[in-house]
Every structure is written in C-alpha cells, then in structure tokens.
Protein backbone atom coordinates (compact mmCIF):
# COMPACT_ATOMS: atom_id res chain seq x y z
CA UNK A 1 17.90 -17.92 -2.08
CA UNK A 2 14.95 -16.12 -3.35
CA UNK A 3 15.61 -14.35 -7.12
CA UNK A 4 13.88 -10.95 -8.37
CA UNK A 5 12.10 -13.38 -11.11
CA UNK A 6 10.78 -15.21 -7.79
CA UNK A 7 9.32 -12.08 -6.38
CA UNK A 8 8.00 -11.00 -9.58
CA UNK A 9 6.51 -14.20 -10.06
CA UNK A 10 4.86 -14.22 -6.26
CA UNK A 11 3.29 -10.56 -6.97
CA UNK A 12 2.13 -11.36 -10.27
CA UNK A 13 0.40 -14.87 -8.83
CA UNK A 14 -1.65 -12.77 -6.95
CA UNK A 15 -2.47 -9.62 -7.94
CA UNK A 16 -3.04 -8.50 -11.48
CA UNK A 17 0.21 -6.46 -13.28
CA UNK A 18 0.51 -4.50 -16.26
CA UNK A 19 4.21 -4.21 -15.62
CA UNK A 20 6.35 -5.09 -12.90
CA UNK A 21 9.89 -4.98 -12.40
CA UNK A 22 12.14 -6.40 -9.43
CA UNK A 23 15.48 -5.85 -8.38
CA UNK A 24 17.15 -7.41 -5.56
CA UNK A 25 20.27 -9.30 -3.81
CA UNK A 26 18.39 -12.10 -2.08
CA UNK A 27 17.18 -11.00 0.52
CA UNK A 28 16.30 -7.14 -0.34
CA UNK A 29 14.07 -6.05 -3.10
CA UNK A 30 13.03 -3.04 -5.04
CA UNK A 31 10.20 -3.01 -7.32
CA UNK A 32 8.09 -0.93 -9.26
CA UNK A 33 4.22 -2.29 -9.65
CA UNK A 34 1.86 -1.10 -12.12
CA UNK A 35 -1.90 -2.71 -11.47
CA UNK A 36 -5.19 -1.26 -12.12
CA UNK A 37 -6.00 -2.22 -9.05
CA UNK A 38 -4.09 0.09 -7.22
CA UNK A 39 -6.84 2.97 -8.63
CA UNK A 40 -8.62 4.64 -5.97
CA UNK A 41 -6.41 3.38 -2.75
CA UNK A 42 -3.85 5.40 -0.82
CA UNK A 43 -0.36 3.91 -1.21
CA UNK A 44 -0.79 2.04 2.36
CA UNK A 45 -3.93 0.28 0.68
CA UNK A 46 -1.57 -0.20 -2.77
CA UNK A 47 1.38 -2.00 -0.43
CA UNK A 48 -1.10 -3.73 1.45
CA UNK A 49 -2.20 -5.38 -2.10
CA UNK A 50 0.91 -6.29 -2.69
CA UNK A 51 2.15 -7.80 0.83
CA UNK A 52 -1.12 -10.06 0.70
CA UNK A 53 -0.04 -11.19 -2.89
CA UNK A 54 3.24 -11.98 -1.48
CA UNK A 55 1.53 -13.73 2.13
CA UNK A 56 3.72 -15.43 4.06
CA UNK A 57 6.60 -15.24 1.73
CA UNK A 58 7.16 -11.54 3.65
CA UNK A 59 8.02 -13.38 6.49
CA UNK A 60 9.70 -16.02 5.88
CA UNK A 61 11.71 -15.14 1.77
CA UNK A 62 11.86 -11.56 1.19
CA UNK A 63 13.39 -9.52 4.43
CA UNK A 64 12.83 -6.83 2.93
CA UNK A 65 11.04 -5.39 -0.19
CA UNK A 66 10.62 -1.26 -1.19
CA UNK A 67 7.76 -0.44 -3.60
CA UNK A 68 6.91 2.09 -6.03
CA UNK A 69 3.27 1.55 -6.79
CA UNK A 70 1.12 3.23 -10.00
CA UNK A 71 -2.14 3.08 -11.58
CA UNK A 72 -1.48 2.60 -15.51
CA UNK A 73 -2.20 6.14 -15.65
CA UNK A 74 0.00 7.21 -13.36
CA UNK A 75 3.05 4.50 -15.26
CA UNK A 76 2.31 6.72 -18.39
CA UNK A 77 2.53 9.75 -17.06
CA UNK A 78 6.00 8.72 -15.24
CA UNK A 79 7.05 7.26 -19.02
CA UNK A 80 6.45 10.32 -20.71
C-alpha cells in the first residue's frame, strides 16, 4: 500500500518543492505543492509537472491524487 510519505517522496524526487504536504488512504491522495517551477504555467501545465514527477506510479500506485498547486508567492499570500 502506497503511504502519503511515499507520494511526497515520488513528487519531491522529481520536481523541486519548497513545501509539500500529502494526505491520503492508500489509494487516494490530496496534496498541496509549492515549487517555483510552477511560475508562469496554467494549472494544467502545474499538474502536468507533477504527474511526470510521479510517471508511471499514476498508473499503477496512486488511483487517484487531487492537487492544489502554488508558486512560493502565491503559498505566502495563502499563509498570510
């Protein structure tokens, strides 16, 4: 059974995080993603980031994962 930690661990192996935080039963996930990498994309080109950090796990681990994705800016504003 795939873990939050193990998701968390997948998205930070391949894509840079400032923060990150997963929550999940196994098999669905929720996580919010902070990355400066995410800065200048639409949030299709911020999910896509993260489904090709995650690769094949999508398929076959995580059935389903729901995203909020932010630009440090935008996680400070939120924080505030």
């Amino acid at each position: 059974m795939v873990l939050p930690d193990d998701v968390k661990r997948y998205i930070e192996q391949g894509l840079d995080c400032e923060h990150i935080e997963v929550q999940g039963d196994g098999h669905h996930f929720e996580a919010v993603i902070v990355s400066a990498a995410f800065r200048g994309k639409n949030r299709v080109q911020q999910h896509q980031l993260v489904y090709k950090a995650l690769g094949q796990r999508m398929r076959e681990e995580i059935h389903a994962l729901s995203m909020q994705t932010l630009t440090p800016e935008d996680w400070a504003s939120v924080r505030k």
